[in-house]
PDB file of N, CA and C in Angstrom:
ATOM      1  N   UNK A   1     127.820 165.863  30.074  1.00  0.00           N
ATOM      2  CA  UNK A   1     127.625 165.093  31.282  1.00  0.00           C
ATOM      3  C   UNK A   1     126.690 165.835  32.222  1.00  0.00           C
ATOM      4  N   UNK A   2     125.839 165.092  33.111  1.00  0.00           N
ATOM      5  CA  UNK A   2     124.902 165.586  33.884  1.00  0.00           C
ATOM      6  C   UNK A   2     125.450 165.439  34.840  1.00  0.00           C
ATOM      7  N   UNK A   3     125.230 166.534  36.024  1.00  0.00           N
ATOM      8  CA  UNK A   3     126.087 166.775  37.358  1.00  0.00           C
ATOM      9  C   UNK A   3     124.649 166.064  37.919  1.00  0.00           C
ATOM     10  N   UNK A   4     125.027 165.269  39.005  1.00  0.00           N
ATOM     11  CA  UNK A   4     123.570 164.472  40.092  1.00  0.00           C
ATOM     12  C   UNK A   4     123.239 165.940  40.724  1.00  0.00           C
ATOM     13  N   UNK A   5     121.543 165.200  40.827  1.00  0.00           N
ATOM     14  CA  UNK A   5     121.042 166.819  41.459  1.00  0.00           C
ATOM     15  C   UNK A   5     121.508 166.768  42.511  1.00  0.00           C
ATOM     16  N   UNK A   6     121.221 168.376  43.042  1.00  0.00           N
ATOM     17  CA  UNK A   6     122.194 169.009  44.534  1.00  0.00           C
ATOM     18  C   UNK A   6     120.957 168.616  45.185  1.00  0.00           C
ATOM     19  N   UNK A   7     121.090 168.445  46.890  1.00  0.00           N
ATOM     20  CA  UNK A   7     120.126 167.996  47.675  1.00  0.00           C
ATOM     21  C   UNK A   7     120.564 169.364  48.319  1.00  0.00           C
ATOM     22  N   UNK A   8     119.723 169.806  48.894  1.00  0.00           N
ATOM     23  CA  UNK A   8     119.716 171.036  49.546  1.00  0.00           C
ATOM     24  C   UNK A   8     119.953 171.265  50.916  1.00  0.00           C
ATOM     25  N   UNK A   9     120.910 172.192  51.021  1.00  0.00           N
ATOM     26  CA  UNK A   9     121.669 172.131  52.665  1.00  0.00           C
ATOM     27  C   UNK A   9     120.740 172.008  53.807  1.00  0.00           C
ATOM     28  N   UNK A  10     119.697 172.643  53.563  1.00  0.00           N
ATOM     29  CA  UNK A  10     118.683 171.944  54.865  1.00  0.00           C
ATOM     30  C   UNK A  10     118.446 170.626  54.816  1.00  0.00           C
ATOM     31  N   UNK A  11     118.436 169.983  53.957  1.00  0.00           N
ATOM     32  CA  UNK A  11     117.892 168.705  53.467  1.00  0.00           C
ATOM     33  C   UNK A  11     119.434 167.619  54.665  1.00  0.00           C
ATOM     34  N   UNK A  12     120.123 168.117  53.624  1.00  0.00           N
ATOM     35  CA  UNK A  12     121.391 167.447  54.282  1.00  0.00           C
ATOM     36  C   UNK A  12     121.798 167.688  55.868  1.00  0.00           C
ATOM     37  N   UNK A  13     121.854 168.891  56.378  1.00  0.00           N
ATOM     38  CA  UNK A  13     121.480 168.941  57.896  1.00  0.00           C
ATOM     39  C   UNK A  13     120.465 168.057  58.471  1.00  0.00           C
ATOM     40  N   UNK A  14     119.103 168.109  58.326  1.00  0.00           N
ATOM     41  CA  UNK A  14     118.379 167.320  58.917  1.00  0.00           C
ATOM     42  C   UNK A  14     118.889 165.841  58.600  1.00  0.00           C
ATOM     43  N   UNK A  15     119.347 165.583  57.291  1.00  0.00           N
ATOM     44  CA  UNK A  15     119.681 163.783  57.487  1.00  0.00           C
ATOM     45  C   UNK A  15     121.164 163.803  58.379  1.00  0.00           C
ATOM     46  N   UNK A  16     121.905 164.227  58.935  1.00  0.00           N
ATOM     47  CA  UNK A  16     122.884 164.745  59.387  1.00  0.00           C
ATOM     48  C   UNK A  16     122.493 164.463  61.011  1.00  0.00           C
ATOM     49  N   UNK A  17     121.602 165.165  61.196  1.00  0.00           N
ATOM     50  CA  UNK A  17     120.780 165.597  62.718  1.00  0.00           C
ATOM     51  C   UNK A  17     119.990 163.925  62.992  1.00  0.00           C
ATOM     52  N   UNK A  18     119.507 163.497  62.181  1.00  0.00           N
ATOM     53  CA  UNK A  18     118.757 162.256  62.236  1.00  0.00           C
ATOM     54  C   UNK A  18     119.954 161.072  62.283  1.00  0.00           C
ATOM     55  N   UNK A  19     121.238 160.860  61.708  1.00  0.00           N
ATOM     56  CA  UNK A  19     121.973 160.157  62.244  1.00  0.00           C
ATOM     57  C   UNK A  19     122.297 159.910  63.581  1.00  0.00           C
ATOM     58  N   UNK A  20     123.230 161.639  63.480  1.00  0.00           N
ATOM     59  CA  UNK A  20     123.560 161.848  64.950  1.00  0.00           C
ATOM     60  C   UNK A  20     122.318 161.091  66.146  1.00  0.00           C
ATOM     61  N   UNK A  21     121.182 161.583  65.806  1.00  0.00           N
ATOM     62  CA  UNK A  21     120.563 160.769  66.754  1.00  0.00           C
ATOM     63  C   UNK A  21     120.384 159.451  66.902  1.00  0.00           C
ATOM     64  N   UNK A  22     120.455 158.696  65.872  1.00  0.00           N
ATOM     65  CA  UNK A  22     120.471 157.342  65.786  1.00  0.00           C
ATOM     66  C   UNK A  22     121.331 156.785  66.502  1.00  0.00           C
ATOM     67  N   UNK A  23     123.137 157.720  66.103  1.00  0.00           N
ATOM     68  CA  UNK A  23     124.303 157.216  66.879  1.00  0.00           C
ATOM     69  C   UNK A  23     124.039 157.442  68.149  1.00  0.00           C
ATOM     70  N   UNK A  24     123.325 158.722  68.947  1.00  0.00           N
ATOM     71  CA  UNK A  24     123.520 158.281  69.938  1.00  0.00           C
ATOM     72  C   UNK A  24     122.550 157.491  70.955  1.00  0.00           C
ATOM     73  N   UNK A  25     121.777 157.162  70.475  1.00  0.00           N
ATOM     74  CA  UNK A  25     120.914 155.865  70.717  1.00  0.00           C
ATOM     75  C   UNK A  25     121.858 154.487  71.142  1.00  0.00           C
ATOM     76  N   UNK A  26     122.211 154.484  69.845  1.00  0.00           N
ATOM     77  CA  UNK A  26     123.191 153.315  69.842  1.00  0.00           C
ATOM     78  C   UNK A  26     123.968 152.992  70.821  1.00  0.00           C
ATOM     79  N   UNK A  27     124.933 154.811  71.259  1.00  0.00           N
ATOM     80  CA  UNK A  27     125.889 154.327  72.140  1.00  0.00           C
ATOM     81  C   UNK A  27     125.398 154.536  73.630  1.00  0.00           C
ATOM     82  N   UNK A  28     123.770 155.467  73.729  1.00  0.00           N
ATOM     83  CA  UNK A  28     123.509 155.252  75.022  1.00  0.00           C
ATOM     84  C   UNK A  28     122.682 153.669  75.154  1.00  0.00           C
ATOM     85  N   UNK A  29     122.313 152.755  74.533  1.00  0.00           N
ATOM     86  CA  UNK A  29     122.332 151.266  74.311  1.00  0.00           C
ATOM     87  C   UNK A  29     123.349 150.792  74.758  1.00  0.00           C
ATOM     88  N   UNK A  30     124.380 150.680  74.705  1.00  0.00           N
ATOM     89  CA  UNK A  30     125.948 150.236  74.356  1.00  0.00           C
ATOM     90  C   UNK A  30     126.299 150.770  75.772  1.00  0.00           C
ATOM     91  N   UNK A  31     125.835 151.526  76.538  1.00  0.00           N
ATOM     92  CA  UNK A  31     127.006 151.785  77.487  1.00  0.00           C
ATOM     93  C   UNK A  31     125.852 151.324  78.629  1.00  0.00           C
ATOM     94  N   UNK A  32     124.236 151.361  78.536  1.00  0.00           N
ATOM     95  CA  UNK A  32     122.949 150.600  79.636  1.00  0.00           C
ATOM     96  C   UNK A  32     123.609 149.159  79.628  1.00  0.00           C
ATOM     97  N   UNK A  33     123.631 148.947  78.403  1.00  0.00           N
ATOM     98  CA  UNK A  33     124.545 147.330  78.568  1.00  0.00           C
ATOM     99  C   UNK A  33     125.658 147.132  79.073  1.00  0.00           C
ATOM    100  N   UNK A  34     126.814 147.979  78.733  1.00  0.00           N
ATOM    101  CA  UNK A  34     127.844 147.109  79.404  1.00  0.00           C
ATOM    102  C   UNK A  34     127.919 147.708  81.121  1.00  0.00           C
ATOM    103  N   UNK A  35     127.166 148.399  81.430  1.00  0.00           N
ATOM    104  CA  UNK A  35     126.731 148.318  82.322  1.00  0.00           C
ATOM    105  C   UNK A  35     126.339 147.415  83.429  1.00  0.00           C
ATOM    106  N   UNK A  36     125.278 147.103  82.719  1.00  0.00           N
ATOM    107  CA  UNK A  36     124.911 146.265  83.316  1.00  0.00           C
ATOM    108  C   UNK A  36     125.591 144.960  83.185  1.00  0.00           C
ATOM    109  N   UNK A  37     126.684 144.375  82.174  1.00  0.00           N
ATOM    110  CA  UNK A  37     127.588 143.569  82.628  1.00  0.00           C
ATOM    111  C   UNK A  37     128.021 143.696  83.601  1.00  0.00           C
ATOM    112  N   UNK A  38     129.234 145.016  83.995  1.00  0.00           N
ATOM    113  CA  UNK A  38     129.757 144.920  84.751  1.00  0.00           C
ATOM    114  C   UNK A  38     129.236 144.791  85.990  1.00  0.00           C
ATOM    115  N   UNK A  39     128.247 145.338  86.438  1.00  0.00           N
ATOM    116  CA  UNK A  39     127.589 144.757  87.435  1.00  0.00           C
ATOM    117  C   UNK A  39     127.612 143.388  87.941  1.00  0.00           C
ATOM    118  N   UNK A  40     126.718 142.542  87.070  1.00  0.00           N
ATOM    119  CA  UNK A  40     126.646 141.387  86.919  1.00  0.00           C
ATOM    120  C   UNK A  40     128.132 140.309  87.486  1.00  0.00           C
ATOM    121  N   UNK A  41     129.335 141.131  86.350  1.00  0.00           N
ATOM    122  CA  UNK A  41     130.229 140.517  86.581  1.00  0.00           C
ATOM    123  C   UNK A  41     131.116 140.875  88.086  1.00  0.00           C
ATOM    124  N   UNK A  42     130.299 141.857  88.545  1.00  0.00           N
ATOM    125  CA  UNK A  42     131.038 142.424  90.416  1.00  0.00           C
ATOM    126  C   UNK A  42     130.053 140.987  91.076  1.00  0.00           C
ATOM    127  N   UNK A  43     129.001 141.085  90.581  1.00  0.00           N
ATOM    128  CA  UNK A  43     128.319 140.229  91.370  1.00  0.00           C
ATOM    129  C   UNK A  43     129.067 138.761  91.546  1.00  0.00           C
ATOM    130  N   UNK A  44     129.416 138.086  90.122  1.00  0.00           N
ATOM    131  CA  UNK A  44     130.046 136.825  90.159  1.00  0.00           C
ATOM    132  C   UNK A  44     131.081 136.715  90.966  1.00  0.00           C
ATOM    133  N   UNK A  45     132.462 137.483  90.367  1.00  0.00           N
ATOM    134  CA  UNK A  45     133.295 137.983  91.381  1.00  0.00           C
ATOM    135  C   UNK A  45     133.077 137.460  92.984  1.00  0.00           C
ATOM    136  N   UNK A  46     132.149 138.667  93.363  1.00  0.00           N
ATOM    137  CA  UNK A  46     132.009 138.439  94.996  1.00  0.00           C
ATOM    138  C   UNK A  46     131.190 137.103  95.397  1.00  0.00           C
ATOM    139  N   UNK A  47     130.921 136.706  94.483  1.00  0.00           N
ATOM    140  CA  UNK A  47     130.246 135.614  94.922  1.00  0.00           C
ATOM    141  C   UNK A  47     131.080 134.152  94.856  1.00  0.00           C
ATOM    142  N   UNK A  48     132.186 134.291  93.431  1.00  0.00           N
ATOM    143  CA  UNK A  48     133.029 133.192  94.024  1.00  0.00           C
ATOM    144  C   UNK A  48     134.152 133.199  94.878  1.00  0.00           C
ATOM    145  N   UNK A  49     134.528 134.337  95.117  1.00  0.00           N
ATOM    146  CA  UNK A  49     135.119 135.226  96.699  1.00  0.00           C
ATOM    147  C   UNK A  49     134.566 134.518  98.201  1.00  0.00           C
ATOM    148  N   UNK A  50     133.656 134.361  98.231  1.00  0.00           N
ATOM    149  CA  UNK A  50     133.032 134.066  99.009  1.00  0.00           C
ATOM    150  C   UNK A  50     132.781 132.540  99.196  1.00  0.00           C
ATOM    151  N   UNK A  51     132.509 131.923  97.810  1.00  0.00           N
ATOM    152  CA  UNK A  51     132.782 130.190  97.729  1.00  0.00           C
ATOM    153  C   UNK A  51     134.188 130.003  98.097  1.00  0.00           C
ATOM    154  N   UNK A  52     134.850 131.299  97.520  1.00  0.00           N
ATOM    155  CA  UNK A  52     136.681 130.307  97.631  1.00  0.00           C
ATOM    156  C   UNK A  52     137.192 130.170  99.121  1.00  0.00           C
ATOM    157  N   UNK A  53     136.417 131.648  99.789  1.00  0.00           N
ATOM    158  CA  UNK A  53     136.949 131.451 101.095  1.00  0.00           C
ATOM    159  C   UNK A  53     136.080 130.087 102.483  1.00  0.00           C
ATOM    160  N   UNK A  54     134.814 129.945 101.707  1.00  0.00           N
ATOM    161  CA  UNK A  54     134.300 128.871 102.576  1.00  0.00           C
ATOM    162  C   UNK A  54     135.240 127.342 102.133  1.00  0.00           C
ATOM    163  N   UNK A  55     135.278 127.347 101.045  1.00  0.00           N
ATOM    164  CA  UNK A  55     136.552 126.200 100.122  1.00  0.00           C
ATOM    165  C   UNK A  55     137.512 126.101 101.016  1.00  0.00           C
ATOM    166  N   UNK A  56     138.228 126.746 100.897  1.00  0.00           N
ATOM    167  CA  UNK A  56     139.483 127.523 101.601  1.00  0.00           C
ATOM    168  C   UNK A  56     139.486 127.152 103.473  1.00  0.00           C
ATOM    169  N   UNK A  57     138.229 127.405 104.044  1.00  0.00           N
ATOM    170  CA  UNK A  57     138.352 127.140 105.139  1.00  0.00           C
ATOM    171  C   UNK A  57     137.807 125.122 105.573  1.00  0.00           C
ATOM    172  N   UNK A  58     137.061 124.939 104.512  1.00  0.00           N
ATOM    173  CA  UNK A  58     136.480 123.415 104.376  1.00  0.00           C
ATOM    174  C   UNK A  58     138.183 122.588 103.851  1.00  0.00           C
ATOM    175  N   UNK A  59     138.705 123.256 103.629  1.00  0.00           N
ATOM    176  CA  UNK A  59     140.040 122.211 103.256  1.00  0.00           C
ATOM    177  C   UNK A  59     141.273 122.402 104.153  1.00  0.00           C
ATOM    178  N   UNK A  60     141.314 124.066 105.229  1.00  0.00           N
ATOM    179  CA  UNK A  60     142.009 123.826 105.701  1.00  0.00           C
ATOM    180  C   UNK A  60     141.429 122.502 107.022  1.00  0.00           C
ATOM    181  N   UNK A  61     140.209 122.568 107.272  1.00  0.00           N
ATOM    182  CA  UNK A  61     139.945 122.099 108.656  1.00  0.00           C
ATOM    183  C   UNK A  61     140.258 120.582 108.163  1.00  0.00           C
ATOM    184  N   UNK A  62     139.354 120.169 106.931  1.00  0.00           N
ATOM    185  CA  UNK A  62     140.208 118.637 106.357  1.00  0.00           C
ATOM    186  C   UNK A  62     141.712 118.388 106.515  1.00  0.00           C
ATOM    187  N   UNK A  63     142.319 119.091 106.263  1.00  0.00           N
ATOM    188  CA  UNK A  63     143.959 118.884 106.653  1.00  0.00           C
ATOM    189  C   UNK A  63     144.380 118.967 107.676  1.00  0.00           C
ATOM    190  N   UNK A  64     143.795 119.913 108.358  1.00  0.00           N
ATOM    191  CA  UNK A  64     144.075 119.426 110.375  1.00  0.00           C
ATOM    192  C   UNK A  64     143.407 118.468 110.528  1.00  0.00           C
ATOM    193  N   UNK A  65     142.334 117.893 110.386  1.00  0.00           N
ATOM    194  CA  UNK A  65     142.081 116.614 110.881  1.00  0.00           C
ATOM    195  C   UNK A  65     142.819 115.224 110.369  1.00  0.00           C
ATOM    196  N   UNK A  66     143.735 115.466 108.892  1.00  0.00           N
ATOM    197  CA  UNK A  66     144.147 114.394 108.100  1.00  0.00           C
ATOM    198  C   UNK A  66     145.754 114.489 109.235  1.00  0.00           C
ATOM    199  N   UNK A  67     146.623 116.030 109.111  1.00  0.00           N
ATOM    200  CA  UNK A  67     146.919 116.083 110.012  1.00  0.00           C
ATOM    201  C   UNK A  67     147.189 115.817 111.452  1.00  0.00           C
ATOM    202  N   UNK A  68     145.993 115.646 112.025  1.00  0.00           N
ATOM    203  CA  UNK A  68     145.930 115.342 113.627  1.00  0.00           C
ATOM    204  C   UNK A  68     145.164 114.660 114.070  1.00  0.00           C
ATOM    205  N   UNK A  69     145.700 113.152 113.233  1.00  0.00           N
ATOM    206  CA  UNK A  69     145.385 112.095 113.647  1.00  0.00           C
ATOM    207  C   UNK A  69     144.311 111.590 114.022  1.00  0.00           C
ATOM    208  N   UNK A  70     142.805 112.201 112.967  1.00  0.00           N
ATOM    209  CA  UNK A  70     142.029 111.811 112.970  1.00  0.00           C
ATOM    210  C   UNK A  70     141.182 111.800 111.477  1.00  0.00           C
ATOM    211  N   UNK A  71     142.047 110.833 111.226  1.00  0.00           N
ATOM    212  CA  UNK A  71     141.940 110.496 109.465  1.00  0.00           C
ATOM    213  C   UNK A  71     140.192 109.783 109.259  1.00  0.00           C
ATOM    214  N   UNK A  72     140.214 109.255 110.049  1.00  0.00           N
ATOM    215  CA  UNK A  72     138.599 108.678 109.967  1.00  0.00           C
ATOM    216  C   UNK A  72     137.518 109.881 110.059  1.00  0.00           C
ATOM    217  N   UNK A  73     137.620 111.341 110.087  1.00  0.00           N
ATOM    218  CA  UNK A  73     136.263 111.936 110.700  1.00  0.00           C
ATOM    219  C   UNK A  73     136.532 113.066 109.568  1.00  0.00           C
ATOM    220  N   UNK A  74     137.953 113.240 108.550  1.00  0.00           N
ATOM    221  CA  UNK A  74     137.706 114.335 107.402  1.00  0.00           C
ATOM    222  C   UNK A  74     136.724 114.230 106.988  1.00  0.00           C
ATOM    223  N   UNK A  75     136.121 113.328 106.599  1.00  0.00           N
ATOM    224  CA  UNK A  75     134.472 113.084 105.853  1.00  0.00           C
ATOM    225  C   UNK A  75     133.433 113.894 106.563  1.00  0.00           C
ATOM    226  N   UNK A  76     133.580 113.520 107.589  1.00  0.00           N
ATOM    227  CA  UNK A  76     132.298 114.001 108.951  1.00  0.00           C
ATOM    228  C   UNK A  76     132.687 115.307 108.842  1.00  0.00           C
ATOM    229  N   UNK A  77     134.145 115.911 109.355  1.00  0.00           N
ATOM    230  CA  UNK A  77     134.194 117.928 109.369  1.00  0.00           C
ATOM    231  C   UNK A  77     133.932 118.388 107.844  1.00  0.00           C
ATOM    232  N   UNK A  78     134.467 117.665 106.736  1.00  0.00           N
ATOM    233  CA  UNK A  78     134.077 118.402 105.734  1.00  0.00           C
ATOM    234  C   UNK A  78     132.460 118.682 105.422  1.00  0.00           C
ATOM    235  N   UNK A  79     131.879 117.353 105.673  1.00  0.00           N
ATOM    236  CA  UNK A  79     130.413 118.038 105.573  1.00  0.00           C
ATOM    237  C   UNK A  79     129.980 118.444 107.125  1.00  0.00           C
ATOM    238  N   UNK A  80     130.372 119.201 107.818  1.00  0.00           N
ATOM    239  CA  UNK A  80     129.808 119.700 108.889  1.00  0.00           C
ATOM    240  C   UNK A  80     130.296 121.185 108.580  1.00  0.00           C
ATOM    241  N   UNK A  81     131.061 121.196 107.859  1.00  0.00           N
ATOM    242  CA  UNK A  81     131.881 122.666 107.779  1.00  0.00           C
ATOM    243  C   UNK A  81     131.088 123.283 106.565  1.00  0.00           C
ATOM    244  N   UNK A  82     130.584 121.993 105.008  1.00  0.00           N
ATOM    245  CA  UNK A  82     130.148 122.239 103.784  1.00  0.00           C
ATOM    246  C   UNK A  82     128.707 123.001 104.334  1.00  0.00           C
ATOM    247  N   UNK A  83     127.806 121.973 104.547  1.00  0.00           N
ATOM    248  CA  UNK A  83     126.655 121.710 105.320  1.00  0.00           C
ATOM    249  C   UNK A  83     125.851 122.203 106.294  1.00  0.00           C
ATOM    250  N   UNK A  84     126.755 122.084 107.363  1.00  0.00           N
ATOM    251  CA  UNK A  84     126.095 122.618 108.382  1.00  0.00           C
ATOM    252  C   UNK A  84     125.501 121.646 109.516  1.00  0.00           C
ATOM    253  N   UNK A  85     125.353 122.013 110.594  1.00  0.00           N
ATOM    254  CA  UNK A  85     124.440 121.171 111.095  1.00  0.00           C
ATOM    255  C   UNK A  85     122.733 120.766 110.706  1.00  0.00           C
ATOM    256  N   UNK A  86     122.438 121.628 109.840  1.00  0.00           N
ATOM    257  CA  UNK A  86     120.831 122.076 109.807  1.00  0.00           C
ATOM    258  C   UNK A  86     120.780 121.271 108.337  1.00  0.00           C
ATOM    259  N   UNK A  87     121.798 120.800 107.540  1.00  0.00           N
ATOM    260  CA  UNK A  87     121.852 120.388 106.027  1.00  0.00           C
ATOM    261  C   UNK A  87     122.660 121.756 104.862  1.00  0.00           C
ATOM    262  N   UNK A  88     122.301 121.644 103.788  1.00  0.00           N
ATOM    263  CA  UNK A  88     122.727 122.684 102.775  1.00  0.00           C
ATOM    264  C   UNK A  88     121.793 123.986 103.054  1.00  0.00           C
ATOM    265  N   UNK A  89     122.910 124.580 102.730  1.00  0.00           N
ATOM    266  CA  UNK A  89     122.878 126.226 103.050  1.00  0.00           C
ATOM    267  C   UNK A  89     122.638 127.326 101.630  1.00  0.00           C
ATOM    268  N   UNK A  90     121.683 127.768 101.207  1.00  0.00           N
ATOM    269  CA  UNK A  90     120.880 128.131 100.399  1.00  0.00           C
ATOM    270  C   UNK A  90     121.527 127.677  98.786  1.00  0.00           C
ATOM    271  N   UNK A  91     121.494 126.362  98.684  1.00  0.00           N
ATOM    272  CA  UNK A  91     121.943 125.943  97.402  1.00  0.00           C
ATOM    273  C   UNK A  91     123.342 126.212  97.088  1.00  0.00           C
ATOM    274  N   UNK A  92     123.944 126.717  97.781  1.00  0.00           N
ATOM    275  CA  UNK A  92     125.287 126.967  97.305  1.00  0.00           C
ATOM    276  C   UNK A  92     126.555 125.910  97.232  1.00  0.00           C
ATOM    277  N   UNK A  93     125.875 124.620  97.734  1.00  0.00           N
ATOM    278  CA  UNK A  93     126.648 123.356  97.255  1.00  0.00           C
ATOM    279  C   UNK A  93     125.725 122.460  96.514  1.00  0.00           C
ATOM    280  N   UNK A  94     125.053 122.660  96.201  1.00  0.00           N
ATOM    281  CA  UNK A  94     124.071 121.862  95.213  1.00  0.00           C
ATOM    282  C   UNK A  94     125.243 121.015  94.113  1.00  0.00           C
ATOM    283  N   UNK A  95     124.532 119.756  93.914  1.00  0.00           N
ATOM    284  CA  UNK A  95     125.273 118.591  93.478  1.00  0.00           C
ATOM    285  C   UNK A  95     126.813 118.140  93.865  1.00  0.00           C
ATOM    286  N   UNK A  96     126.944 118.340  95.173  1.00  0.00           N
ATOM    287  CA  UNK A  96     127.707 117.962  95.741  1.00  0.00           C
ATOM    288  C   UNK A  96     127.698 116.655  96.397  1.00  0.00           C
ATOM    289  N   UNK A  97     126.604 116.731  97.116  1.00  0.00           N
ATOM    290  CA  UNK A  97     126.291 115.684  97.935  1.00  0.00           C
ATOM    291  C   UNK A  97     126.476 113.933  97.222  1.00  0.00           C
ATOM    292  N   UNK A  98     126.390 113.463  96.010  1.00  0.00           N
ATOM    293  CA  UNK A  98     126.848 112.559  95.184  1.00  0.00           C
ATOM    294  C   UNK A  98     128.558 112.762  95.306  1.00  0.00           C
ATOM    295  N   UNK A  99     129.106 113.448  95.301  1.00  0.00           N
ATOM    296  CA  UNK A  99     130.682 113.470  95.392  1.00  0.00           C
ATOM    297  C   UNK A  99     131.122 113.203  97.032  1.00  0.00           C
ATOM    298  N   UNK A 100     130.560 113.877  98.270  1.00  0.00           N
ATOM    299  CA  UNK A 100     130.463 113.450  99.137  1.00  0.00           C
ATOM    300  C   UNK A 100     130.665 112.422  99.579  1.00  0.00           C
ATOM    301  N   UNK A 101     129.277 111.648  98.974  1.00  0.00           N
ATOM    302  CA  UNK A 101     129.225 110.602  99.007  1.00  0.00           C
ATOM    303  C   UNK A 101     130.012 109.326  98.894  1.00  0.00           C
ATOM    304  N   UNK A 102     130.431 109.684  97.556  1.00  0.00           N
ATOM    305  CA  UNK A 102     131.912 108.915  96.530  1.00  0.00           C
ATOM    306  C   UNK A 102     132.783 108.726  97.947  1.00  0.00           C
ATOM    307  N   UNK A 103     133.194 110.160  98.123  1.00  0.00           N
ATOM    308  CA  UNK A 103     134.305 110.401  99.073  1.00  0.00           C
ATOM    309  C   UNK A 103     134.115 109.376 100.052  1.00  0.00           C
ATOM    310  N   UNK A 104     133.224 109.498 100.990  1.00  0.00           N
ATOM    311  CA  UNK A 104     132.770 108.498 101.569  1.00  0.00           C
ATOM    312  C   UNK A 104     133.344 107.301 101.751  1.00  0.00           C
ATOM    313  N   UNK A 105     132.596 106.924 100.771  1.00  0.00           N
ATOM    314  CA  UNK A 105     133.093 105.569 100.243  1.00  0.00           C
ATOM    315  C   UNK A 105     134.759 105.160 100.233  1.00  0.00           C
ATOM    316  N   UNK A 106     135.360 105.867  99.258  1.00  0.00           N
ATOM    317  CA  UNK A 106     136.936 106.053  99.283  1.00  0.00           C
ATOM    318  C   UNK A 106     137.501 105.699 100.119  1.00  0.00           C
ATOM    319  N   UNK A 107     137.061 106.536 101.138  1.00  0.00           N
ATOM    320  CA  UNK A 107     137.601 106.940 102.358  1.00  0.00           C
ATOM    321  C   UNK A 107     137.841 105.525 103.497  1.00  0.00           C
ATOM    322  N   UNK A 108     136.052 104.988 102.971  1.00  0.00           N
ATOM    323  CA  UNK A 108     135.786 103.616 104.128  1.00  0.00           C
ATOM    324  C   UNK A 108     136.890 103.135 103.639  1.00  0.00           C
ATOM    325  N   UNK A 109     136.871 102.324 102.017  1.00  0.00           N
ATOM    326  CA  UNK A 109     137.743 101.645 101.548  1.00  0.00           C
ATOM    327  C   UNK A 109     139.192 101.890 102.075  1.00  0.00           C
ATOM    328  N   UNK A 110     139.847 103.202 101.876  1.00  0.00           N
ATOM    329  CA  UNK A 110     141.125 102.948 102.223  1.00  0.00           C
ATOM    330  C   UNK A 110     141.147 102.883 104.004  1.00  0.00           C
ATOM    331  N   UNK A 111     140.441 103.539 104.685  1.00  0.00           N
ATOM    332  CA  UNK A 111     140.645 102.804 106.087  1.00  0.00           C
ATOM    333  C   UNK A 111     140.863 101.782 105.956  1.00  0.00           C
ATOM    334  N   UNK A 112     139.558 100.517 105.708  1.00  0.00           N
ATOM    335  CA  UNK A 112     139.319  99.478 106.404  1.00  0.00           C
ATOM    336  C   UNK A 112     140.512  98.506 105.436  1.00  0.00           C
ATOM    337  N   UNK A 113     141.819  98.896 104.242  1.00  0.00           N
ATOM    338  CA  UNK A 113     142.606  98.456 103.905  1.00  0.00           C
ATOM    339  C   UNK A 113     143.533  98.844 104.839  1.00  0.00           C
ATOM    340  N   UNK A 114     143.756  99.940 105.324  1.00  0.00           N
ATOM    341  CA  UNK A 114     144.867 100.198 105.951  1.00  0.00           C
ATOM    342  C   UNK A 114     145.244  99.236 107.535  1.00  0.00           C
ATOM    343  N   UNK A 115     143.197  99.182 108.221  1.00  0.00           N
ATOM    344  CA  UNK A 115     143.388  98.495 109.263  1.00  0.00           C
ATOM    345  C   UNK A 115     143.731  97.428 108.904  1.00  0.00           C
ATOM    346  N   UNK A 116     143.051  96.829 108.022  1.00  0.00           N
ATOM    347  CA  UNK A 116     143.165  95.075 107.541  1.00  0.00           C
ATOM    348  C   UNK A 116     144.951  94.662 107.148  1.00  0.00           C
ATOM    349  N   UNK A 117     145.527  95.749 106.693  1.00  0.00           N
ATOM    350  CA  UNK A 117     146.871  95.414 105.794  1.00  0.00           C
ATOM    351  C   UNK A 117     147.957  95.758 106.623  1.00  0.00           C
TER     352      UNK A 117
END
């Protein structure tokens, strides 16, 4: 039987040394990335932090007004509170304004049943 030829210990160090570097390529790759997830994902985070609490304050003021007896104008504070006086505020309700709208509507409807009925 023939023994496979020997590769020679320098030989095998350097392919050894040339992994190692490969691996750590890899894992300094692997850690620029999740990196930069997490970032990303602080960013989302604070950013729907920040939707929940404008949410949060657009629904409490709707419920004091549904509340206090001025059921006809939730429509009007919610988009004055969404909105603004000036219109939408750097895209951050984008495609809303069609639901708004809806609401709107709803809204006429069940008034002008409630006065009528």
């Amino acid at each position: 039987m023939l023994a496979p030829p020997r590769v020679p210990v320098q030989e095998q160090i350097w392919d050894l040394q040339k992994k190692i570097q490969l691996l750590e390529g890899d894992r300094k790759a692997y850690y620029e990335s999740s990196q930069w997830k997490i970032k990303k994902n602080k960013e989302t985070i604070q950013y729907l932090r920040q939707d929940n609490r404008h949410l949060h304050k657009v629904l409490a003021g709707a419920l004091a007004c549904e509340y206090g007896n001025h059921r006809h104008s939730i429509i009007e504070h919610c988009d004055w509170l969404c909105f603004g006086p000036i219109g939408l505020h750097g895209g951050m309700m984008e495609g809303w304004q069609n639901s708004i709208e809806e609401i709107k509507l709803e809204d006429q409807k069940s008034l002008s049943k409630s006065l009528s009925g």
